[in-house]
Protein backbone atom coordinates (compact mmCIF):
# COMPACT_ATOMS: atom_id res chain seq x y z
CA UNK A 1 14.60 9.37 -28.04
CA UNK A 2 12.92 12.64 -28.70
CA UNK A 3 11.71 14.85 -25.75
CA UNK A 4 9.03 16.76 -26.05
CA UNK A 5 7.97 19.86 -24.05
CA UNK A 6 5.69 17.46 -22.81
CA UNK A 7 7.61 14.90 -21.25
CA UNK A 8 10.57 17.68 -20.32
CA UNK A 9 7.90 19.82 -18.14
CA UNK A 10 6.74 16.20 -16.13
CA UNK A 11 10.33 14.93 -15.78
CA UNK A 12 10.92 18.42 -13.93
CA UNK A 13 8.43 17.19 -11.15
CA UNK A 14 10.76 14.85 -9.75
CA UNK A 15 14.20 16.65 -9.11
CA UNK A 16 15.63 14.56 -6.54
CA UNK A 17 15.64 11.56 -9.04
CA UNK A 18 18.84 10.66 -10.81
CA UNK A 19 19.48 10.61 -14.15
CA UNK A 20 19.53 6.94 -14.61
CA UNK A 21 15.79 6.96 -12.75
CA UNK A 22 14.73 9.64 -14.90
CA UNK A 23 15.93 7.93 -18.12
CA UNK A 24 13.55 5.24 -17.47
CA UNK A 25 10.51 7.37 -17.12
CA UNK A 26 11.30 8.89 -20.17
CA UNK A 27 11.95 5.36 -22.05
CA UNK A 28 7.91 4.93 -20.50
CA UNK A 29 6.91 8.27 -21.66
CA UNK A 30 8.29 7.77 -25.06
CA UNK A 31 7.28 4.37 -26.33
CA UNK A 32 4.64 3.32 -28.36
CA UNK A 33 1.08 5.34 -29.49
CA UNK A 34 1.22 7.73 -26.81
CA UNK A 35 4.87 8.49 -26.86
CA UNK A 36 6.10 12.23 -25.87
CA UNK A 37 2.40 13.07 -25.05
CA UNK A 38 2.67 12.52 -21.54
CA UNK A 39 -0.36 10.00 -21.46
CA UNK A 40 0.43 6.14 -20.34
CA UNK A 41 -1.47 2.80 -21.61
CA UNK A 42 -0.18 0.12 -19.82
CA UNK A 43 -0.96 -3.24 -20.32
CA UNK A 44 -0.86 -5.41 -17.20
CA UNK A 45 -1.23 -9.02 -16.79
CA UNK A 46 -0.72 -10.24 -12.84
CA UNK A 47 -4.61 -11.19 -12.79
CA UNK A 48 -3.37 -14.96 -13.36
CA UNK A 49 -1.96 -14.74 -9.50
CA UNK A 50 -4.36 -12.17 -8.35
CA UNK A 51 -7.82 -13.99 -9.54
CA UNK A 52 -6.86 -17.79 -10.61
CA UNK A 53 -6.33 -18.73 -14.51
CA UNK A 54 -9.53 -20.10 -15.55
CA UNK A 55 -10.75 -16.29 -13.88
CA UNK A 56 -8.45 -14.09 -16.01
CA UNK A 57 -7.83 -16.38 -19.21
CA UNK A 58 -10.94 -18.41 -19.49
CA UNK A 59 -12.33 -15.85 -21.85
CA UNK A 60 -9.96 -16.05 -24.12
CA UNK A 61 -7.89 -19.07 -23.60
CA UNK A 62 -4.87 -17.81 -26.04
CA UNK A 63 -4.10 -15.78 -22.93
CA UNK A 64 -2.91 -18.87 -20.80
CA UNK A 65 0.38 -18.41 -22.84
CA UNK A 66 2.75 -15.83 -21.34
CA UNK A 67 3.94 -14.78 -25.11
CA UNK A 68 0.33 -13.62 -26.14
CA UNK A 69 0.22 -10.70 -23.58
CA UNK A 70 3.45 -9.16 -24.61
CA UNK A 71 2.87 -9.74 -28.13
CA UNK A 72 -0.45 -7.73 -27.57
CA UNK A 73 1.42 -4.68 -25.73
CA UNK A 74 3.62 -4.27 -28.33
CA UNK A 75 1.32 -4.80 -31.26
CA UNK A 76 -1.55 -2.19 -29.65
CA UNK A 77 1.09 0.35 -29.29
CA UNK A 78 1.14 0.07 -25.54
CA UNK A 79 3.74 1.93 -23.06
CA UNK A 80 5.10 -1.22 -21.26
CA UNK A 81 3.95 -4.16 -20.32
CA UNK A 82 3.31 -5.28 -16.47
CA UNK A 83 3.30 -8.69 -15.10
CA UNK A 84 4.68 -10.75 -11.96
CA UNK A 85 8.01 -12.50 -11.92
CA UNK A 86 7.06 -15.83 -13.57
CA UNK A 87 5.27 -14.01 -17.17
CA UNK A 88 8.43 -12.14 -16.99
CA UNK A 89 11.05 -14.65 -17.33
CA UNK A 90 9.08 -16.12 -19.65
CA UNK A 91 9.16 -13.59 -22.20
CA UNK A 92 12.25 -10.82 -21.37
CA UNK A 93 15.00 -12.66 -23.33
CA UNK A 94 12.54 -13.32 -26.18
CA UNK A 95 11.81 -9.54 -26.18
CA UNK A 96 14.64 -7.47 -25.44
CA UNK A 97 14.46 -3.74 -26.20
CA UNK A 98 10.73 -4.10 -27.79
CA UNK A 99 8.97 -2.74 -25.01
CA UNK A 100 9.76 -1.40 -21.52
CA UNK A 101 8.64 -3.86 -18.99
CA UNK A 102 7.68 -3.23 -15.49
CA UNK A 103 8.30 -6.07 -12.58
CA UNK A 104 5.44 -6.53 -10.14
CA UNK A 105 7.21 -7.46 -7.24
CA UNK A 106 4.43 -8.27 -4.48
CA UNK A 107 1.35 -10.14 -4.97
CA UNK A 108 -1.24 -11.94 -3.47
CA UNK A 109 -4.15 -14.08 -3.99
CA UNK A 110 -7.69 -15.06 -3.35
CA UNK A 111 -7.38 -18.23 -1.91
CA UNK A 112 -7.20 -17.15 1.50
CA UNK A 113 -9.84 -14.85 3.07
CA UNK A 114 -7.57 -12.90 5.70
CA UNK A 115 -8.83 -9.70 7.94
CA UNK A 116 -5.84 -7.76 7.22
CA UNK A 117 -5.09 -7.95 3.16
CA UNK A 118 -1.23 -7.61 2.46
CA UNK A 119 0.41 -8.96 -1.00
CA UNK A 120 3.31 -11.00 -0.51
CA UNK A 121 7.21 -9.78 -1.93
CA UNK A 122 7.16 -12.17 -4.37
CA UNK A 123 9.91 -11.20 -6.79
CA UNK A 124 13.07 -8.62 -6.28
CA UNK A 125 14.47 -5.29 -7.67
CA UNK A 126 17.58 -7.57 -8.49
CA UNK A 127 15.03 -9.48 -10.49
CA UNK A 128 13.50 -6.32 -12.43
CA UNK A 129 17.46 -5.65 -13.49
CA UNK A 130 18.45 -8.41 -14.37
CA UNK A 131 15.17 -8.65 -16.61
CA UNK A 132 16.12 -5.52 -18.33
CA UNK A 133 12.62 -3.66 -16.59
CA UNK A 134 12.16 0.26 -16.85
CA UNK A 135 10.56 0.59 -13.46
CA UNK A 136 9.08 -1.85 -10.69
CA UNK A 137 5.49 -2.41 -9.45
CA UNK A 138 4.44 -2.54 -6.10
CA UNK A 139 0.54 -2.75 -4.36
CA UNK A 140 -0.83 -1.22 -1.28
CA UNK A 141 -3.96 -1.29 0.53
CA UNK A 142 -4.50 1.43 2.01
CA UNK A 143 -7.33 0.71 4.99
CA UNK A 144 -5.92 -2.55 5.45
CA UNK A 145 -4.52 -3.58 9.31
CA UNK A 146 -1.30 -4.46 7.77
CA UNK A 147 -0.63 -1.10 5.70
CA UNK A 148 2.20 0.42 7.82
CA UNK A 149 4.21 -2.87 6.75
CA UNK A 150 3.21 -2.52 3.27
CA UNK A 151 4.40 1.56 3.64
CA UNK A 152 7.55 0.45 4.89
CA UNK A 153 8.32 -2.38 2.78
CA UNK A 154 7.93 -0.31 0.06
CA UNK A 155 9.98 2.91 1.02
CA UNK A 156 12.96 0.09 1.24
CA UNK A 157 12.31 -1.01 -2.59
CA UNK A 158 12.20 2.21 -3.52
CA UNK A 159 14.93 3.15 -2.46
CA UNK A 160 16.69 0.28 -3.88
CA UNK A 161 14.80 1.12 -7.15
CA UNK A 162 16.32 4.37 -7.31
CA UNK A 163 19.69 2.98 -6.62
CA UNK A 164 19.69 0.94 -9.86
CA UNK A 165 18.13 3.66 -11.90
CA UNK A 166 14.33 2.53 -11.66
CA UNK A 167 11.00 4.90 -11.01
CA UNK A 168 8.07 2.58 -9.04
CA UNK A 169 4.64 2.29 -10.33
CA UNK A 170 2.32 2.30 -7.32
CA UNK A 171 -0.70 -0.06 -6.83
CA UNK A 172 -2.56 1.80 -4.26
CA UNK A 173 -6.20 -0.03 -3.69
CA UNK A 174 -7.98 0.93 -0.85
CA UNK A 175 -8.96 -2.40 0.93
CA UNK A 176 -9.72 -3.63 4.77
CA UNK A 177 -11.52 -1.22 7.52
CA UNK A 178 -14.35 0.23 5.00
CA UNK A 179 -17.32 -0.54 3.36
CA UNK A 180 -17.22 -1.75 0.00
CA UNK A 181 -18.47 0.98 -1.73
CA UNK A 182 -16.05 3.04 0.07
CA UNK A 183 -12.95 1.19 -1.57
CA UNK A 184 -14.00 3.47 -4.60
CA UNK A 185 -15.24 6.41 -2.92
CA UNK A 186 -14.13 9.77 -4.29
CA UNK A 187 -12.25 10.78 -1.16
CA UNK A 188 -10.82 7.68 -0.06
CA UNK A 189 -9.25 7.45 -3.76
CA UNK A 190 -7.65 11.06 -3.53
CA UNK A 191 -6.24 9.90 -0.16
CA UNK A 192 -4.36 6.94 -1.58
CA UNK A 193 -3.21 8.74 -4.58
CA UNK A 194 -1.78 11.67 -1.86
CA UNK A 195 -0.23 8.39 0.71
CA UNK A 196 1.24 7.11 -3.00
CA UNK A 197 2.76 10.50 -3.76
CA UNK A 198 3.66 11.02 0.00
CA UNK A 199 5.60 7.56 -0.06
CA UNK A 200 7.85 8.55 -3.04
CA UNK A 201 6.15 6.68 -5.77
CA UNK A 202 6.54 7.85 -9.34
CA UNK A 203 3.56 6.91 -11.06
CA UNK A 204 -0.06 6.10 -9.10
CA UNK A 205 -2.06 3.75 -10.17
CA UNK A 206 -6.17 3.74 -8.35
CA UNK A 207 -9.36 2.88 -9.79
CA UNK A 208 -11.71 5.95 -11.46
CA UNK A 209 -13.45 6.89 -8.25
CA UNK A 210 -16.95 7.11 -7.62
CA UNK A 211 -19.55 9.69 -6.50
CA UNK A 212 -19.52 8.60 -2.40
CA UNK A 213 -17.74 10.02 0.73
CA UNK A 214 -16.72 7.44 3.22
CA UNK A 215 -15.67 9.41 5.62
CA UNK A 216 -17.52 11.36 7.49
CA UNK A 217 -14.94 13.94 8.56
CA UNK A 218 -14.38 13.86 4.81
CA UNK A 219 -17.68 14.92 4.12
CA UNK A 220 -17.51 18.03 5.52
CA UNK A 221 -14.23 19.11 4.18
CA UNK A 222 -15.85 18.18 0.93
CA UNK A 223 -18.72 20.59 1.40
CA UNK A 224 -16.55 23.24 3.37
CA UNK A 225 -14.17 23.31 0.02
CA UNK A 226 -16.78 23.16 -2.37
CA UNK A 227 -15.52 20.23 -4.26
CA UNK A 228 -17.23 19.02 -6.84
CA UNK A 229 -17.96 15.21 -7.29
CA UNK A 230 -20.65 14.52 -9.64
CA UNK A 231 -19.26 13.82 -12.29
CA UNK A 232 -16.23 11.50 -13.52
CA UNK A 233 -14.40 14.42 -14.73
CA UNK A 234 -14.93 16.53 -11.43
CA UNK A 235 -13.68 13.13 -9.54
CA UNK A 236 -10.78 12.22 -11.63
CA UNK A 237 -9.68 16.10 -11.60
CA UNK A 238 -9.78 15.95 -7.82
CA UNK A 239 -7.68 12.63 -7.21
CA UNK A 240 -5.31 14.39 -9.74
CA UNK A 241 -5.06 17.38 -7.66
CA UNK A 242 -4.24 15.15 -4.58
CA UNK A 243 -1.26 14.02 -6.18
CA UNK A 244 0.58 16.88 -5.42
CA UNK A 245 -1.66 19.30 -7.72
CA UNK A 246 -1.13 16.96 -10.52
CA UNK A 247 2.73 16.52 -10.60
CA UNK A 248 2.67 13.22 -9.84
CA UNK A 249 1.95 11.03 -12.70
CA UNK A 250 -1.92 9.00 -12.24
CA UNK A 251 -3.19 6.44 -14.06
CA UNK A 252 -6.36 5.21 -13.65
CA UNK A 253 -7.41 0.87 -13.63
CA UNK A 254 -9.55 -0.60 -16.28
CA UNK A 255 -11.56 -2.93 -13.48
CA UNK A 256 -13.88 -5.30 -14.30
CA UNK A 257 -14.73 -6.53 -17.65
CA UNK A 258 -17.74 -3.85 -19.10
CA UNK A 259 -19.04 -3.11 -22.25
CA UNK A 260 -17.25 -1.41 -24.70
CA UNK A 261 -19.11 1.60 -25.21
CA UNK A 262 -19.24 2.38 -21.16
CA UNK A 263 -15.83 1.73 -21.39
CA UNK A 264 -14.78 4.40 -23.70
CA UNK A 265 -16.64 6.87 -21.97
CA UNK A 266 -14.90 6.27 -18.90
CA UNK A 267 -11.91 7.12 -20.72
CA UNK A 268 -13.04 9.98 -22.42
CA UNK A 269 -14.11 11.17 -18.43
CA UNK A 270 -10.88 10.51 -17.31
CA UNK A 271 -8.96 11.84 -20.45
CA UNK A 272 -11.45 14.99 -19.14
CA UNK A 273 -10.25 14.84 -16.07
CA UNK A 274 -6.49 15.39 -16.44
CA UNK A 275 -6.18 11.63 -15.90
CA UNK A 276 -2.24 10.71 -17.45
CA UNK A 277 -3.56 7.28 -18.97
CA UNK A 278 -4.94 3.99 -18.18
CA UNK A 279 -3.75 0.77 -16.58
CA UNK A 280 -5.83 -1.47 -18.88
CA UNK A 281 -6.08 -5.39 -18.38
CA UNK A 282 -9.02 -7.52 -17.89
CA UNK A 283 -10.44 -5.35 -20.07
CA UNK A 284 -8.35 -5.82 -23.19
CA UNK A 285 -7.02 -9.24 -22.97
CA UNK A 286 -9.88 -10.92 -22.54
CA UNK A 287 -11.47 -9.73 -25.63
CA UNK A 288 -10.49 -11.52 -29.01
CA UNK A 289 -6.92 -10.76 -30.02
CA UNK A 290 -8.28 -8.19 -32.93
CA UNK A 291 -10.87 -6.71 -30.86
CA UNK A 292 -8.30 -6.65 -27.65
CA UNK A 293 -6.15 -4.48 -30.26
CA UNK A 294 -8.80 -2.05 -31.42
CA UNK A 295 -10.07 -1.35 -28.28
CA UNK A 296 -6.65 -0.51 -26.92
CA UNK A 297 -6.06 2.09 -30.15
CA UNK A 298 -9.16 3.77 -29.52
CA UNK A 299 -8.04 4.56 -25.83
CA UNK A 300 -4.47 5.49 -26.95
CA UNK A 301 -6.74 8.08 -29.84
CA UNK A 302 -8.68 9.44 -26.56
CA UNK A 303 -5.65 10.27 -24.68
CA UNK A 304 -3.95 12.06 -27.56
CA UNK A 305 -7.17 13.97 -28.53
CA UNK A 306 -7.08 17.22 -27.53
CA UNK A 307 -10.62 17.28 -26.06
């Protein structure tokens, strides 16, 4: 495994880590396309529990099979490959050493319409060893009634993450007490990536944020500071900054299927923004297999541009 200056200067940002935890970051920072660049894709595949199957594989029915999705990862050149316990075990002996793999180890579903959104623990650290993962995956809401459980649930699997030797990969989607445009708003984003840093998490995973202010106090301290928001660029470069002046590894979501073209330039905005990479599902595998792989190259060619 060759370390570049690249991957040395991030791996600095988290001295308390051991070296086993630290090993793993690297084994994500050096695989595939992007390796020893510093930038992430990450293909994830939990929308099957999250959204239903006919929801996430109806477009492209190959994706019903657990095999196709890791298959993909590897063949695009992706970083790892996500998914809950179930995809997992169905693929991690058939795999070994191809590609890092990441456990999702809470999730939850939209069957049930519930006031205070929590994901369930729905799989174990144990689990991600035993699979042979590089790092779990955990989700948060922050906004929801039920996020001090979720904080506190997750500072014990961190912990236990770190005592095997794994970094966490942070879900943090702002959900509950807020307006639905303000799930996406530019300062509630920076303030999950800044709880996500805050609760020890290695990487952050939140969706590119938009040009709104949800808060009101917010809005002030928005004007007071001067910070710019119009742009994509000036957004993503904030929510970077929130996560601890950008030594904290962010990624940025995919979302909702779009077209390819707005896509890209999303990318290219985040890319701008001193985004680390992209956490890219919906939006690749539910494309044809060829055009799932293109699509995923030419966001791996924007992250390792030097624009």
């Amino acid at each position: 495994m060759a370390y570049t200056d690249r991957v040395k200067q991030i791996l600095s940002w988290y001295p308390s880590d051991s070296p086993g935890t630290l090993t793993n970051l690297a084994r994500l920072l050096n695989t595939g396309t992007l390796a020893g660049t510093g930038k992430l894709v990450i293909l994830p595949v939990d929308q099957g529990f999250e959204h239903g199957p006919a929801r996430s594989f109806g477009p492209n029915p190959a994706g019903y099979d657990p095999d196709y999705h890791i298959q993909l990862a590897i063949d695009s050149g992706c970083n790892a490959y996500a998914a809950p316990l179930g995809f997992l075990e169905a693929v991690a002996g058939k795999y070994m050493g191809e590609i890092p793999l990441v456990l999702k180890v809470n999730n939850s579903d939209t069957l049930a319409k519930v006031a205070n959104p929590m994901s369930a623990v729905t799989s174990s650290v144990k689990d991600a060893v035993r699979l042979g993962c590089a790092a779990v995956g955990y989700t948060i809401y922050p906004g929801s009634g039920a996020r001090n459980e979720q904080y506190q649930d997750l500072r014990d699997i961190i912990a236990e993450a770190k005592s095997y030797g794994l970094p966490t990969i942070l879900w943090a989607y702002a959900r509950g007490n807020m307006s639905k445009e303000g799930e996406t708003a530019i300062d509630v984003i920076a303030y999950a990536a800044q709880i996500s840093a805050q609760l020890g998490a290695h990487i952050i995973k939140v969706k590119p944020p938009q040009d709104v202010i949800e808060q009101p106090e917010a809005k002030k301290a928005f004007e007071k500071a001067g910070i710019a928001t119009k742009t994509m660029t000036d957004r993503i470069r904030e929510v970077v900054r929130s996560a601890f002046n950008g030594k904290r590894i962010v990624i940025f979501s995919g979302g909702e299927a779009k077209e390819t073209p707005a896509l890209l330039e999303e990318i290219k905005q985040i890319h701008q923004g001193g985004g680390f990479g992209s956490i890219m599902g919906r939006n690749a595998f539910q494309r044809p297999r060829d055009e799932s792989i293109k699509l995923l190259k030419d966001v791996m060619n924007i992250f390792a541009s030097k624009a």
